[in-house]
Protein backbone atom coordinates (compact mmCIF):
# COMPACT_ATOMS: atom_id res chain seq x y z
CA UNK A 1 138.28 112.80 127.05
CA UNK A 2 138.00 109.60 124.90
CA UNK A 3 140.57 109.28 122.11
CA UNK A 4 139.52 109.76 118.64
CA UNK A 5 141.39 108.82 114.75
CA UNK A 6 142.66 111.92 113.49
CA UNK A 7 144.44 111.58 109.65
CA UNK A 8 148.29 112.36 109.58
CA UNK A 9 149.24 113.90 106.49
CA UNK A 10 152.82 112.55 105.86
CA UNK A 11 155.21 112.46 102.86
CA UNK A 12 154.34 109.75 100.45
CA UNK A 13 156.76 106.78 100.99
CA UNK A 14 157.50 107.65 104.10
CA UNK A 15 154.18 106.04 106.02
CA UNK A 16 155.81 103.59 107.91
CA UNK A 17 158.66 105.64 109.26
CA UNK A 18 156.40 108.79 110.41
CA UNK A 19 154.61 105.77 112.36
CA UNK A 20 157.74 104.36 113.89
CA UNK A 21 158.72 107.98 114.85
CA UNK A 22 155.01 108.86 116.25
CA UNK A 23 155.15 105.60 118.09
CA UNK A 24 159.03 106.00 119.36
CA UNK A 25 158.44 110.43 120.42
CA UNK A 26 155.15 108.68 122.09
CA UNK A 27 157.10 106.67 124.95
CA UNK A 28 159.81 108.79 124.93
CA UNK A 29 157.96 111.55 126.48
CA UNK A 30 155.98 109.46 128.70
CA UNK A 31 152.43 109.98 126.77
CA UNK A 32 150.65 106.62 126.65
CA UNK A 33 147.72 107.51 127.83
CA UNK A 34 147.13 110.06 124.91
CA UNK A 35 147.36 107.75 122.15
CA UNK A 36 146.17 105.00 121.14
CA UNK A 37 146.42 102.87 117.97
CA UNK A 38 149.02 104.32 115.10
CA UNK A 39 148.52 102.73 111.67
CA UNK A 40 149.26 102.30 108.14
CA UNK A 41 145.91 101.41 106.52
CA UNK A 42 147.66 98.62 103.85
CA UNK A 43 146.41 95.29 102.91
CA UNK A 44 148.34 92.16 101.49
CA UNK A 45 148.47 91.34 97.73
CA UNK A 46 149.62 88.61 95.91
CA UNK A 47 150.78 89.11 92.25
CA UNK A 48 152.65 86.29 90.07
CA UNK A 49 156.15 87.41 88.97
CA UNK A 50 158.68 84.64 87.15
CA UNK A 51 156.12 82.10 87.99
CA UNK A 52 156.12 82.67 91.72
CA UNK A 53 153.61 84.08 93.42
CA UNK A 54 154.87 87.19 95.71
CA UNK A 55 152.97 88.67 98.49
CA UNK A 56 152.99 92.47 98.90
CA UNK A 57 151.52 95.42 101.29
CA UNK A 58 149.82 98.06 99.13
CA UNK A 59 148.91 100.90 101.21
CA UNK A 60 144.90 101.96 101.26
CA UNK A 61 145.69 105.82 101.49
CA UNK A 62 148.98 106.65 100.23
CA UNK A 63 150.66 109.71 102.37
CA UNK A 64 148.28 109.14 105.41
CA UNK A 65 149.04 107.60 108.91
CA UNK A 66 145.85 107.21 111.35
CA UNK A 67 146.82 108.33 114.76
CA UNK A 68 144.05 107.47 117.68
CA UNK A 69 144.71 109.90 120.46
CA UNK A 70 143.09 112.18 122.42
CA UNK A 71 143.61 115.93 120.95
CA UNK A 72 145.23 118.33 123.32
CA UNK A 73 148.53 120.62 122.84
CA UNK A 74 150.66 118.46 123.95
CA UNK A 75 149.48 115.63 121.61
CA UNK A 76 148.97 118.00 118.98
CA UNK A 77 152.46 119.45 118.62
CA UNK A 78 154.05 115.93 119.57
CA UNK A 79 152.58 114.64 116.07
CA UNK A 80 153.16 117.94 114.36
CA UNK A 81 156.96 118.30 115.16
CA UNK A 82 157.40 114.67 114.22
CA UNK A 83 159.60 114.28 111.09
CA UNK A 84 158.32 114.05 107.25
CA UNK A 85 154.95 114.87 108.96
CA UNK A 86 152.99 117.69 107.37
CA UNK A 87 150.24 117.97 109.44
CA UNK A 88 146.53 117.16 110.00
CA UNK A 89 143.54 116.28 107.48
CA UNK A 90 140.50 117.88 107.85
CA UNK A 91 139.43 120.63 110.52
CA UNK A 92 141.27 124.08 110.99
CA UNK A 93 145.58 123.45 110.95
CA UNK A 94 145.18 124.96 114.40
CA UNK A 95 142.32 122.37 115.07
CA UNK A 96 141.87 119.21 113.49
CA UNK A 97 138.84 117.53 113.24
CA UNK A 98 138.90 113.61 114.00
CA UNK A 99 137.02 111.24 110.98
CA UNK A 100 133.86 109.96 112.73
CA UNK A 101 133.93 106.45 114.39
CA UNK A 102 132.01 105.04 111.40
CA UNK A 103 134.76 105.66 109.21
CA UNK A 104 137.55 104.36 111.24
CA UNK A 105 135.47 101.22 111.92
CA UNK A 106 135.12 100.71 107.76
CA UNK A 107 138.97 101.73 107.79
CA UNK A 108 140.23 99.14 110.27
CA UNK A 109 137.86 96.17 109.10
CA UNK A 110 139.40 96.78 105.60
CA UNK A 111 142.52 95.89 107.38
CA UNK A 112 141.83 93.43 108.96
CA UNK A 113 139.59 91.81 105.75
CA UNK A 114 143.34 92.44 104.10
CA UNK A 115 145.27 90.81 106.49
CA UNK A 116 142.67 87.75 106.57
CA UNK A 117 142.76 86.69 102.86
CA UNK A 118 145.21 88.37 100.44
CA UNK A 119 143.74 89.99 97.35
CA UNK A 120 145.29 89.72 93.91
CA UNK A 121 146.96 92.69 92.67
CA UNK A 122 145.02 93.09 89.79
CA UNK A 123 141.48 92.80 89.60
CA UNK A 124 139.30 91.09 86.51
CA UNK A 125 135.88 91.49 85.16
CA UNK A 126 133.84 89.52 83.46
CA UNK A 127 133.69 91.07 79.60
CA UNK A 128 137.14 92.02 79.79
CA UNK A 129 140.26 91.40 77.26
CA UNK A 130 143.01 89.92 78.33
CA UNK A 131 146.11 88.07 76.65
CA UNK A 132 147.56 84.85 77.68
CA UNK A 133 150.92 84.71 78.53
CA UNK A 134 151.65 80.92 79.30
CA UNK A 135 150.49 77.60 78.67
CA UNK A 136 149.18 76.23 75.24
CA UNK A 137 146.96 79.08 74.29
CA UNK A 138 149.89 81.29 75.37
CA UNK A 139 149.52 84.71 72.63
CA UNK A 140 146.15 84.52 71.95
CA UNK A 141 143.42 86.86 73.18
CA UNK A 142 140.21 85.94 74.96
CA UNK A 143 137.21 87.33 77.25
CA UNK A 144 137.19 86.73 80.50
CA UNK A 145 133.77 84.97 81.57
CA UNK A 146 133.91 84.18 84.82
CA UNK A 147 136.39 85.47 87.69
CA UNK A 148 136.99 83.18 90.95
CA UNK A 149 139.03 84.76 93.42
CA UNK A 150 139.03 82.43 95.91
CA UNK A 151 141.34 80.07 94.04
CA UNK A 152 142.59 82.88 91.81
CA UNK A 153 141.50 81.32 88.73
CA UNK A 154 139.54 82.94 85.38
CA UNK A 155 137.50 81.43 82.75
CA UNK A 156 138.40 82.78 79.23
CA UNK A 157 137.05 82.34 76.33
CA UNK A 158 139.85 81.98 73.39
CA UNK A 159 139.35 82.44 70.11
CA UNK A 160 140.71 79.97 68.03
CA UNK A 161 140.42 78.81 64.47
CA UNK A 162 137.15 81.06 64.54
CA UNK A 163 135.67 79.25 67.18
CA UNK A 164 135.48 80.21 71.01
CA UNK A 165 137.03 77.73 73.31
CA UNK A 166 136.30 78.02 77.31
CA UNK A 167 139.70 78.02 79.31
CA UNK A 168 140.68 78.01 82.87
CA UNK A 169 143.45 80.00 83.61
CA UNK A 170 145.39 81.36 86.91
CA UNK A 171 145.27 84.80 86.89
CA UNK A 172 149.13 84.79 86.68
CA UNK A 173 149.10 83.26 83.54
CA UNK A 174 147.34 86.25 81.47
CA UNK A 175 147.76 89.80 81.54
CA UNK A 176 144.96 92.51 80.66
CA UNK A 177 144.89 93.88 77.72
């Protein structure tokens, strides 16, 4: 039978170690050839803090672990008995149904589309207030008109002295308002 991505249901926060476990309980009982791929769905983010710009994992599905394997009872109470797992998404508890290979194709290209360029932890649109926090306009308001993300870089317009002013500004040098 050809392996299929079933959803893991684990406690939130604990993602990565239900993988390591699934991935550890996996060789030790010799069953490699029921299982495939097992993932954490995150992508990297980069957000400014004190001026530096930090890179981050934020996780896609928060409490879920995609397991590729091919369903039978030994797999089935291998990933069940695992630790801080809480069982199966979708289908009967008894059993699961895997997501279709559609949706585990849009799953793992958003991966690797994350893992290729890092997005911006917070996202801007055009129309939108924000407040600068740096830099000569620093305190005043303006509306963002233009978002590039490529070089992480907005166009505001500022108000000032009644009169709007076009600025170009990194995104971690304003803060939504």
């Amino acid at each position: 039978m050809a392996k299929r991505w079933y959803v893991v249901h684990a406690y939130s926060g604990f993602e990565k170690q239900v993988m390591r476990s699934l991935i550890e309980r996996v060789k030790l009982k010799a069953m490699e050839d029921h299982f495939g791929q097992i993932l954490v769905p995150t992508e990297e983010v980069v957000e400014m803090r004190d001026g530096k710009k930090r890179r981050s994992e934020r996780k896609f599905y928060p409490g879920y672990v995609l397991v590729e394997m091919d369903m039978n009872d030994a797999s089935w109470h291998l990933v069940k008995e695992t630790p801080k797992v809480l069982g199966f998404i979708g289908g009967t508890p008894e059993k699961p149904a895997p997501i279709t290979q559609r949706e585990a194709d849009a799953i793992l290209q958003r991966v690797q589309d994350g893992s290729d360029k890092p997005r911006p932890r917070t996202m801007f649109e055009p129309g939108e207030v924000v407040r600068v926090l740096e830099g000569p306009f620093a305190d005043f308001n303006g509306v963002v008109e233009e978002v590039n993300y490529e070089k992480s870089r907005l166009h505001v317009s500022v108000l000032i002295f009644g009169r709007a002013t076009p600025v170009e500004l990194e995104f971690g040098q304003v803060e939504k308002d």
